[in-house]
Structure formats: structure tokens, C-alpha cells
C-alpha atoms as a PDB file:
ATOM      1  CA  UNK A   1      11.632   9.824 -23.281  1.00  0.00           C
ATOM      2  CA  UNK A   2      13.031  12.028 -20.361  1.00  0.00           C
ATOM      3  CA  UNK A   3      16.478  12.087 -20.188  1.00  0.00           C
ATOM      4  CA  UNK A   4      19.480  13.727 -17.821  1.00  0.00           C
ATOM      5  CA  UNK A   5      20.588  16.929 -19.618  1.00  0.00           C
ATOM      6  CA  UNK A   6      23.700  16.588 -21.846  1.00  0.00           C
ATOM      7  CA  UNK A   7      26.607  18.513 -22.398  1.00  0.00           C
ATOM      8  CA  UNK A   8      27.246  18.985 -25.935  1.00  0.00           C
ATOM      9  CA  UNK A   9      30.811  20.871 -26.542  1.00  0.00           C
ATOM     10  CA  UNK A  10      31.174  21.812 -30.323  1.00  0.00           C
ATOM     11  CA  UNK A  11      34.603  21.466 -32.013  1.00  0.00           C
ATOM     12  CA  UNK A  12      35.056  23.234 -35.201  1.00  0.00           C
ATOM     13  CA  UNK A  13      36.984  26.569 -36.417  1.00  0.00           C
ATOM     14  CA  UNK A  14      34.594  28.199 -38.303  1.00  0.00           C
ATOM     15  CA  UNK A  15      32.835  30.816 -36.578  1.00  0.00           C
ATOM     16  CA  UNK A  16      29.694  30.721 -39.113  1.00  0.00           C
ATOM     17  CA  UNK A  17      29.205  26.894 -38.534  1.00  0.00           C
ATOM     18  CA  UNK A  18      30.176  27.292 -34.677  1.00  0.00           C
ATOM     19  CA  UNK A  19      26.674  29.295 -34.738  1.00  0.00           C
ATOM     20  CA  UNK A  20      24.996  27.213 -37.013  1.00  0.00           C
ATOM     21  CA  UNK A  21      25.887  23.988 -34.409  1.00  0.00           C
ATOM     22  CA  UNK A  22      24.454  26.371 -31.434  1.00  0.00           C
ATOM     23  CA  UNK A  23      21.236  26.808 -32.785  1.00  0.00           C
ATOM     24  CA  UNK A  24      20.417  23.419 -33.404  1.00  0.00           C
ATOM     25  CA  UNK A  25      21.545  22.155 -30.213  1.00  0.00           C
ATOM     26  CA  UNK A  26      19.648  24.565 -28.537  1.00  0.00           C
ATOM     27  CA  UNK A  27      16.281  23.698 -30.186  1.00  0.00           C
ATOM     28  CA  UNK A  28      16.451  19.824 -29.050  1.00  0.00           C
ATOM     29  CA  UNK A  29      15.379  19.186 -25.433  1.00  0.00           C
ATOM     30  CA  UNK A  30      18.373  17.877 -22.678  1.00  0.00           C
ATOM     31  CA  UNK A  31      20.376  19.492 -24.588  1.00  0.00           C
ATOM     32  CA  UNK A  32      22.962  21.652 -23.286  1.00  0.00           C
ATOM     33  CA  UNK A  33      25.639  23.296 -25.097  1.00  0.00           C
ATOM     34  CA  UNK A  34      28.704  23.496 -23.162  1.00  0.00           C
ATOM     35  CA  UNK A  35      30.863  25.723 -25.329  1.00  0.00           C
ATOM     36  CA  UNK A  36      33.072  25.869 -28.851  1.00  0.00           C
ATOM     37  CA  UNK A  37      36.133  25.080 -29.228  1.00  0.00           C
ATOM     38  CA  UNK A  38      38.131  26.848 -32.293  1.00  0.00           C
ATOM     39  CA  UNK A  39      41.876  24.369 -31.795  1.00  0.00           C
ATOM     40  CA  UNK A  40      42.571  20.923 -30.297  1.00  0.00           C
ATOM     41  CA  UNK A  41      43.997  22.814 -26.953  1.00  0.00           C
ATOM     42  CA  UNK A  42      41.209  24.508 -25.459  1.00  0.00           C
ATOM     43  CA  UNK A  43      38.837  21.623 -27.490  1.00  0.00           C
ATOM     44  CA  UNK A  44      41.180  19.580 -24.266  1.00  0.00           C
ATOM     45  CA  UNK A  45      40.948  22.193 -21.736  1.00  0.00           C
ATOM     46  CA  UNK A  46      37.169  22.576 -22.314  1.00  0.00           C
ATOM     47  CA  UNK A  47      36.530  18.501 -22.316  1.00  0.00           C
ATOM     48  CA  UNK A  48      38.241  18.855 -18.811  1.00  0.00           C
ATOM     49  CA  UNK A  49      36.641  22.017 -17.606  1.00  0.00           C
ATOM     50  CA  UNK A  50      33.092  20.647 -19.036  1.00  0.00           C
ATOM     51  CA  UNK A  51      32.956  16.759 -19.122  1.00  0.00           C
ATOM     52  CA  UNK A  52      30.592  16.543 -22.086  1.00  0.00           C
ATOM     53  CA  UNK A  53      28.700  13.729 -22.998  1.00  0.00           C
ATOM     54  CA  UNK A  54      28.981  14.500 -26.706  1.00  0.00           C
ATOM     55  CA  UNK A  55      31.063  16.332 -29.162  1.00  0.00           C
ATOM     56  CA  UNK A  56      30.469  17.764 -32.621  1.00  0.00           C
ATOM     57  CA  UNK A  57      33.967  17.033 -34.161  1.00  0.00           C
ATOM     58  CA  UNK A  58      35.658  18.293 -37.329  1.00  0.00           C
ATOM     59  CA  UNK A  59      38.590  16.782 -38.109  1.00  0.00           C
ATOM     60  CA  UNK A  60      40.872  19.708 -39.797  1.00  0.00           C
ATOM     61  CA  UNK A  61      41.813  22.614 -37.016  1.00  0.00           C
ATOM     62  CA  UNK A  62      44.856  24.938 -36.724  1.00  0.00           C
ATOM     63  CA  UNK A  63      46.677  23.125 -34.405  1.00  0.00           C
ATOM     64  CA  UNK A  64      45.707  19.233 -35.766  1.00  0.00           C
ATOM     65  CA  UNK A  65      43.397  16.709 -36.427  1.00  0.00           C
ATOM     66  CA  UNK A  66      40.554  16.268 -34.556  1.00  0.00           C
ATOM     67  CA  UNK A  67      40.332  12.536 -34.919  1.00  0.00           C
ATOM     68  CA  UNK A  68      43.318  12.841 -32.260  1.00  0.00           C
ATOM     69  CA  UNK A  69      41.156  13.231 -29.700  1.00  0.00           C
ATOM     70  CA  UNK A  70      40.076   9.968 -29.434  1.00  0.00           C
ATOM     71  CA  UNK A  71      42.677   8.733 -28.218  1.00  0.00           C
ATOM     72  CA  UNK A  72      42.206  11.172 -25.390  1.00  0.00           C
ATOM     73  CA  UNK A  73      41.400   9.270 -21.875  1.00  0.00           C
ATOM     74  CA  UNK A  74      39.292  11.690 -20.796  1.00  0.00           C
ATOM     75  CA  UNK A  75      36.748  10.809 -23.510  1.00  0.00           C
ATOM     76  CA  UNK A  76      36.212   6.823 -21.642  1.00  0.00           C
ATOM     77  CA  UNK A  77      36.448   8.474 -18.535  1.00  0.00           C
ATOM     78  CA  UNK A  78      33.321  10.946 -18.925  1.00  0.00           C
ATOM     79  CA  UNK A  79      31.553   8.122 -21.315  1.00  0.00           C
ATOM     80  CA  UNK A  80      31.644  10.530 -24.122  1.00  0.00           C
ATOM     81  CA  UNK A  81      30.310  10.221 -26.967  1.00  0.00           C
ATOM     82  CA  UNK A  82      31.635  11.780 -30.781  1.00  0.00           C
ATOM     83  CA  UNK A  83      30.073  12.407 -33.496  1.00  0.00           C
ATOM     84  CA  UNK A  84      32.316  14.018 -36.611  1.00  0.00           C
ATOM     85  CA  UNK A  85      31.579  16.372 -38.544  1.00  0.00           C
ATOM     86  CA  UNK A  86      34.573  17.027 -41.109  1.00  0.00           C
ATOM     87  CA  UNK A  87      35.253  17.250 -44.822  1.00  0.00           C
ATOM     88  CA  UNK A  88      37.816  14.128 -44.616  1.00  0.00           C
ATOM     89  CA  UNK A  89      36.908  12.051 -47.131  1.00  0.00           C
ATOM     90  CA  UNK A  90      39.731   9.462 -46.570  1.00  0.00           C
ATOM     91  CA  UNK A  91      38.715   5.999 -45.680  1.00  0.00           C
ATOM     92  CA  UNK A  92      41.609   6.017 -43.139  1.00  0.00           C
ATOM     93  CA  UNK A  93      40.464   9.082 -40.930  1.00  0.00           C
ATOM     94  CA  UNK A  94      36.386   7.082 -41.903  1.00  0.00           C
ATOM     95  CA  UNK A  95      38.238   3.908 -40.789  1.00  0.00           C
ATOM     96  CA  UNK A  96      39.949   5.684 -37.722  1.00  0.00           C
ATOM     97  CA  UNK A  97      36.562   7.015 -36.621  1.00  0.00           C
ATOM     98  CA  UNK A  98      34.469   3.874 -36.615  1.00  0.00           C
ATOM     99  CA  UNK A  99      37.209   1.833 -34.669  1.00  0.00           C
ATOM    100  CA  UNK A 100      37.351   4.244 -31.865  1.00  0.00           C
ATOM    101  CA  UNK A 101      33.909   4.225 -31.561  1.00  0.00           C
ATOM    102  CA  UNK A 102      32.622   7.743 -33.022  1.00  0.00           C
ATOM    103  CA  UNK A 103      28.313   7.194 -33.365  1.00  0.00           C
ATOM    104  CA  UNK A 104      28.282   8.903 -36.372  1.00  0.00           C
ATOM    105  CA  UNK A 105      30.500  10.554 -39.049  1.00  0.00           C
ATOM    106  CA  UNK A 106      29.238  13.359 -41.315  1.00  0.00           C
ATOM    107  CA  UNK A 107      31.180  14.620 -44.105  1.00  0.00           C
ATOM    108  CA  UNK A 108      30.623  18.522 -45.324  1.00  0.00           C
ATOM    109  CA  UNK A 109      28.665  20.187 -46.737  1.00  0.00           C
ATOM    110  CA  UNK A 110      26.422  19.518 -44.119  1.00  0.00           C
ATOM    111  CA  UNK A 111      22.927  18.412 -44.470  1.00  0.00           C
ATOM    112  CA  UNK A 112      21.158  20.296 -41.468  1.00  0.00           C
ATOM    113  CA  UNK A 113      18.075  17.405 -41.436  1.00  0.00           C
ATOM    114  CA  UNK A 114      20.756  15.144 -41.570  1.00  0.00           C
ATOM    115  CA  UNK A 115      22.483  16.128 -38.357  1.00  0.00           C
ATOM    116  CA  UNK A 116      19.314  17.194 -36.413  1.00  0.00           C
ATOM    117  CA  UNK A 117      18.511  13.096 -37.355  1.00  0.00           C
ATOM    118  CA  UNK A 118      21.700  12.269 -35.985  1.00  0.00           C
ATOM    119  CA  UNK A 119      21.521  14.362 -32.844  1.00  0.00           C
ATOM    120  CA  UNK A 120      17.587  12.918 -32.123  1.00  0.00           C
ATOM    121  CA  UNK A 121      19.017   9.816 -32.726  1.00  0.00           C
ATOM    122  CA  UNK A 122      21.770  10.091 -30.022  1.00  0.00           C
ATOM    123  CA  UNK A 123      19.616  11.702 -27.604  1.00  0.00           C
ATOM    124  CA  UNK A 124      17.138   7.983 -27.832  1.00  0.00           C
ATOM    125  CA  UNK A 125      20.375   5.931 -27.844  1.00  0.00           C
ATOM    126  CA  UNK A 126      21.352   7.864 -24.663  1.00  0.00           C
ATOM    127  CA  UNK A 127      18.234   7.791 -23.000  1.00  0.00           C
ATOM    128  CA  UNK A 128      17.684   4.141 -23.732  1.00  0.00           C
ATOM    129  CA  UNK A 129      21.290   3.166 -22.266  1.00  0.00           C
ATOM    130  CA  UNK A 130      20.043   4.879 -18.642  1.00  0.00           C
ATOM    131  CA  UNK A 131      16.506   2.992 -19.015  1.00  0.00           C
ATOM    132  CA  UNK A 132      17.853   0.019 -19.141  1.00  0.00           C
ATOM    133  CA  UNK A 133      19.922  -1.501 -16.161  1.00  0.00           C
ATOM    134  CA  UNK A 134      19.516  -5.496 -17.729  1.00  0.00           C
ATOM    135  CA  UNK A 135      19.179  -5.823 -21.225  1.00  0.00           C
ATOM    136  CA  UNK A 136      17.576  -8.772 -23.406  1.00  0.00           C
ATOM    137  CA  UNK A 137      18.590  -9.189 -27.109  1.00  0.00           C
ATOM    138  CA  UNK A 138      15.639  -7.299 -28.486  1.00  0.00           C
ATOM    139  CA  UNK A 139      17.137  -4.076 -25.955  1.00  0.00           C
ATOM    140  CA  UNK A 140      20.670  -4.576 -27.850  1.00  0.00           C
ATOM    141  CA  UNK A 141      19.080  -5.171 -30.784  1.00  0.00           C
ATOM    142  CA  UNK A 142      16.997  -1.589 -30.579  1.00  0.00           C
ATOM    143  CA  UNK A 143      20.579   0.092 -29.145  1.00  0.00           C
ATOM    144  CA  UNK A 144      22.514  -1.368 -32.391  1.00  0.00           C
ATOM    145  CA  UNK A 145      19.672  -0.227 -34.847  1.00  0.00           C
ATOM    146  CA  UNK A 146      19.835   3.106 -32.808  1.00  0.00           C
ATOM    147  CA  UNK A 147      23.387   3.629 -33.598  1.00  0.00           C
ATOM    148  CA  UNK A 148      23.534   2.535 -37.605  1.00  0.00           C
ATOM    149  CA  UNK A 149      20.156   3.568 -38.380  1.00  0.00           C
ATOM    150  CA  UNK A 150      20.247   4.779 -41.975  1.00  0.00           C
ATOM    151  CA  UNK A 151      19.189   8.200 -43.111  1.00  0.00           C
ATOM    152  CA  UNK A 152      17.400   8.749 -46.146  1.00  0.00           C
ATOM    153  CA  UNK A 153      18.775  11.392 -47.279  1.00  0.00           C
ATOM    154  CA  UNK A 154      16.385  14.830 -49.024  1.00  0.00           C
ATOM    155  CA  UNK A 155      17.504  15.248 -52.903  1.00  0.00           C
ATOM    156  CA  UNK A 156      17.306  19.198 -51.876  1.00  0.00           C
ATOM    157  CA  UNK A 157      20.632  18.986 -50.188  1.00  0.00           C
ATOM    158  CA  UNK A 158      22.437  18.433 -53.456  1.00  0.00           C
ATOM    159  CA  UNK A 159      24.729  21.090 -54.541  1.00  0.00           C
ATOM    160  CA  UNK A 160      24.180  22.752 -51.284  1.00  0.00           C
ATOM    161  CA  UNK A 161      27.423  24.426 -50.118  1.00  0.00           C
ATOM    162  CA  UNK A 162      28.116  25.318 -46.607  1.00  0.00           C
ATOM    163  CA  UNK A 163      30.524  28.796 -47.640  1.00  0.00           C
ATOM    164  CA  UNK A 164      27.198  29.712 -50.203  1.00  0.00           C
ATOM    165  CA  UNK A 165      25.062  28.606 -47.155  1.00  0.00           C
ATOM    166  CA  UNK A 166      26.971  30.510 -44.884  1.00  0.00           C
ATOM    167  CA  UNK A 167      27.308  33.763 -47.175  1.00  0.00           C
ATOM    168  CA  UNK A 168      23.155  33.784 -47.513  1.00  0.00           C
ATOM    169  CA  UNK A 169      22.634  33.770 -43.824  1.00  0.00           C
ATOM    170  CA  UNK A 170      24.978  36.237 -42.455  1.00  0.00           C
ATOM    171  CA  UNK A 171      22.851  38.933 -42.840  1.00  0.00           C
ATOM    172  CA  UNK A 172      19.836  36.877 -40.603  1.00  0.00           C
ATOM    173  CA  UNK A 173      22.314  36.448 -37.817  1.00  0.00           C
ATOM    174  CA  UNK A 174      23.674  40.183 -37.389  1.00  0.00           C
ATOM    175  CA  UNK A 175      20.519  41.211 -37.413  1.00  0.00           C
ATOM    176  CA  UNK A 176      17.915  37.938 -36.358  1.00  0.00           C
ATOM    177  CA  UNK A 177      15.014  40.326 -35.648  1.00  0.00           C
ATOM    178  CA  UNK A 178      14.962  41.602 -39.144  1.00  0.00           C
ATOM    179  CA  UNK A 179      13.236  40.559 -42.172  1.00  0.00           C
ATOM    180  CA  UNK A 180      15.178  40.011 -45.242  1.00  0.00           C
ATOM    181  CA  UNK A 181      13.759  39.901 -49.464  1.00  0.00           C
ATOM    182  CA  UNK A 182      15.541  37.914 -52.310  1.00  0.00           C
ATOM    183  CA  UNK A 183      17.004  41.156 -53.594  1.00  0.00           C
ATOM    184  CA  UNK A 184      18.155  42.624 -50.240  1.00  0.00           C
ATOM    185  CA  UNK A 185      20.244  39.267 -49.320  1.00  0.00           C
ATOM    186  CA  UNK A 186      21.270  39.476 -53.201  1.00  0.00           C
ATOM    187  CA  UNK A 187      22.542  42.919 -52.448  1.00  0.00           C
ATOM    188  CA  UNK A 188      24.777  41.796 -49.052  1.00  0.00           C
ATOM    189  CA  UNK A 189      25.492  38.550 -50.640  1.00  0.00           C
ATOM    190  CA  UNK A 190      26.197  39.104 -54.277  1.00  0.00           C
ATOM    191  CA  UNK A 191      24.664  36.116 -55.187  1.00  0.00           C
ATOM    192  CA  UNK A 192      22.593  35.454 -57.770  1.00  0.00           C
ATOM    193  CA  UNK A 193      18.836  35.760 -57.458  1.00  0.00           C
ATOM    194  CA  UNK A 194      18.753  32.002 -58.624  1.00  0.00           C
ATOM    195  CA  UNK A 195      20.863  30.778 -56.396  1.00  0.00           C
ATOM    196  CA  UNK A 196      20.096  33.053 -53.210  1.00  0.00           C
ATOM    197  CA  UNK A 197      15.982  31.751 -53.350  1.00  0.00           C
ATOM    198  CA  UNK A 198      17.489  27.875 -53.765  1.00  0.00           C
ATOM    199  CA  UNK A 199      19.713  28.527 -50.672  1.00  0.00           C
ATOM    200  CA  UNK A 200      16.957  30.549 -48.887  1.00  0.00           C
ATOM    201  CA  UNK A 201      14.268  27.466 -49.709  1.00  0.00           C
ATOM    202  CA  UNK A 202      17.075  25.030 -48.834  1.00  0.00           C
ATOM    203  CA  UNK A 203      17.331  27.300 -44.918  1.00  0.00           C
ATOM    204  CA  UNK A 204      13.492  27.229 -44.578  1.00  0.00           C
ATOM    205  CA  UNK A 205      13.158  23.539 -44.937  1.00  0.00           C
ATOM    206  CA  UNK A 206      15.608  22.938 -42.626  1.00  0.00           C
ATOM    207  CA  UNK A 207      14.348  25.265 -39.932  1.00  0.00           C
ATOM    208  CA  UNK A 208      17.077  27.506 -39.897  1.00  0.00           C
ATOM    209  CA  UNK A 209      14.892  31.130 -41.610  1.00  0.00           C
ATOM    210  CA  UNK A 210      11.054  30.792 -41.726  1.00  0.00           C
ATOM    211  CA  UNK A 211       9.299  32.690 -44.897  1.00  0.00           C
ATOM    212  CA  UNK A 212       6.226  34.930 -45.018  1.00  0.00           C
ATOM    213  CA  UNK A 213       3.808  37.301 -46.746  1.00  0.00           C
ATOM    214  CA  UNK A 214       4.832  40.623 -46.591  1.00  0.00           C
ATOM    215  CA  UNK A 215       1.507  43.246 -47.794  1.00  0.00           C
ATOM    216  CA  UNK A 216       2.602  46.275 -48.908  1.00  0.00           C
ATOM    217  CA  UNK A 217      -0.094  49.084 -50.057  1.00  0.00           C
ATOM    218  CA  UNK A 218      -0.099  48.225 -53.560  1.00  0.00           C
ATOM    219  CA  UNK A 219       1.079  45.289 -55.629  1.00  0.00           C
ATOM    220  CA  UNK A 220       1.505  41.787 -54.874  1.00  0.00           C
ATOM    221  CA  UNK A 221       2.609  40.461 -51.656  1.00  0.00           C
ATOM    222  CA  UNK A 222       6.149  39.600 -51.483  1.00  0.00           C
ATOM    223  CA  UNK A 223       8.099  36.911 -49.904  1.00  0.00           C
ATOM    224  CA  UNK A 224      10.202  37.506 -46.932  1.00  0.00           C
ATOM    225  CA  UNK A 225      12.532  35.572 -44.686  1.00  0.00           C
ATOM    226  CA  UNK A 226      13.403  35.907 -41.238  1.00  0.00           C
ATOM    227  CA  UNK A 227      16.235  33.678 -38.756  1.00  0.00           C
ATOM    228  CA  UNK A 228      14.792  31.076 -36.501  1.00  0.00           C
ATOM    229  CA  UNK A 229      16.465  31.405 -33.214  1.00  0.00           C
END
């Protein structure tokens, strides 16, 4: 379904997830990512400079709490919509977030199919709102299902860290044209080789590094991974 484009500003201090957030937004149509915010005051100056329609929100920043700005007007005045991102597990900050009206509330370590559901999911509830100018009860009933729709989540996400996540991928996003082997990323990393192909496996089947054949000369071909941007 065609949709206006939508300004997306991302909220959250750490550089490495900042990116992480970028790419994904910019590989889902009407998208558009209006900047990053790294503290509650320019995550305010930007939602006045920008008026986005939705923002990626953790909850712990230098300056704050992110739930905070909720209570910010401009948020009803530009119709926008939250969804957090955080590692608050309290039911009072869960609590706080479902009563002003956040669509969706992801705790950390992030699973990257579980967001990209979220963010397709937000992009039909959007699109569906400025479809419909009269709405019968099966249209509310298709919004509500829109905006509680469960995700099943994929047992691979388990025991998936986002520093360890984070630590594997550096390497692909200094350098995104290169290709990178299990033993070179062990040897930036200092990861296991265990862990470093789990976390690498983990990145391909979420569509962050893409994998392939290398042929040397002699020997086996050998496996090597490359960033997705």
C-alpha cells in the first residue's frame, strides 16, 4: 500500500546502534530518516526542527529518560507516533509507555526481525489510518490487530547480545565494501571462533552481512561475509 513518506527521527546514545537503526530504516519504503538524536535536548530540538511521524526511543540517555518525552506536546501536535526501544525492564516505565500511547515497546538486546516486524507493521497501521476517512468495525478491528499483533519470536535470537553484536560488525561498517573470514573478524574482535560464526549467522539472517563462497587456487572454498548497506 502507497503511503506519504515518513519521518523517522532515531533516539538513542549509542553510536553503533544509531547505525544499526539507519540501515534498517533505510531499506523499508516511505521511509525517511530524519536524523539521531544522542540526549533528550536536541532529541526536542530535532522533533521541532523535523516533525517526525515516528521515533525509535530508548529510554536511558545522558541527560534523562526518554519516556519523558511523551509528555511532550509537540508529539499530539505532529500525530507522532513512538515506538521504544530501551533496556527498562520495569513494569512502571512498560506501564508508562502503554498509557501514553507508545505502538510498541522493545526491550534490548534487540531482535533485528523483531523490529523490522514492528516497523512493517507501523508503516500498514499508518497507511491504513490515511485510507480510511469512515471506518466500520471490521476497519477498527484490522487497525487494533495492527497495533497488538503478536510476534513470534526466532529461537536464534537467544543469547544474542547487542555489545557482542556490535563488537562483530564494526569491522563491516569501517570498511562495508570489504569482505571479512571467521578468523579475520576473530582477529579485530577477539572473540571466539564459536561465538563470532553464531553472531555472524545470527547478522546474515537478519539481513544485516550477506555470506558467500570465496575460491581460492587451491583448497576448499571458504566462507566470507560482507555488510548489507
Amino acid at each position: 500500500m502507497r503511503s506519504e513518506v515518513i519521518n523517522v527521527l532515531i533516539v538513542e546514545d549509542e553510536s553503533n546502534l544509531q547505525r544499526l537503526y539507519q540501515e534498517l530504516i533505510r531499506s523499508i519504503p516511505w521511509m525517511h530518516l530524519a536524523g539521531c538524536a544522542s540526549s533528550l535536548m536536541q532529541a526536542r530540538e530535532m522533533i521541532a526542527a523535523h516533525q517526525p511521524g515516528l521515533i525509535l526511543l530508548d529510554n536511558y540517555l545522558p541527560d534523562g529518560q526518554g519516556i519523558t518525552l511523551l509528555n511532550q506536546p509537540e508529539l499530539k501536535r505532529y500525530n507522532c507516533a513512538v515506538i521504544f526501544i530501551t533496556a527498562a525492564t520495569d513494569m512502571d516505565t512498560c506501564s508508562q509507555a502503554i498509557q501514553g500511547g507508545a505502538f510498541d515497546y522493545i526491550l534490548k538486546p534487540i531482535s533485528w526481525k523483531r523490529l523490522n516486524h514492528t516497523l512493517k507493521r507501523f508503516m500498514q497501521f499508518y497507511g491504513q489510518q490515511r485510507l480510511w476517512k469512515v471506518v466500520d468495525q471490521q476497519c477498527v478491528d484490522s487497525l487494533y490487530s495492527l497495533q497488538h499483533s503478536n510476534f513470534q519470536g526466532d529461537k536464534e535470537s537467544k543469547g544474542i547480545e547487542d555489545n557482542t553484536l556490535q563488537r562483530v560488525i564494526a569491522s563491516f561498517q569501517q570498511m562495508p565494501e570489504k569482505t571479512y573470514t571467521i578468523d579475520e573478524i576473530m582477529s579485530v574482535s577477539g572473540l571466539s571462533k564459536t561465538t563470532i560464526r553464531r553472531y555472524l549467522e545470527y547478522a546474515v539472517d537478519n539481513k544485516l552481512l550477506s555470506a558467500e563462497k570465496q575460491y581460492g587456487k587451491v583448497g576448499q572454498p571458504r566462507r566470507v561475509y560482507r555488510w548489507l548497506s
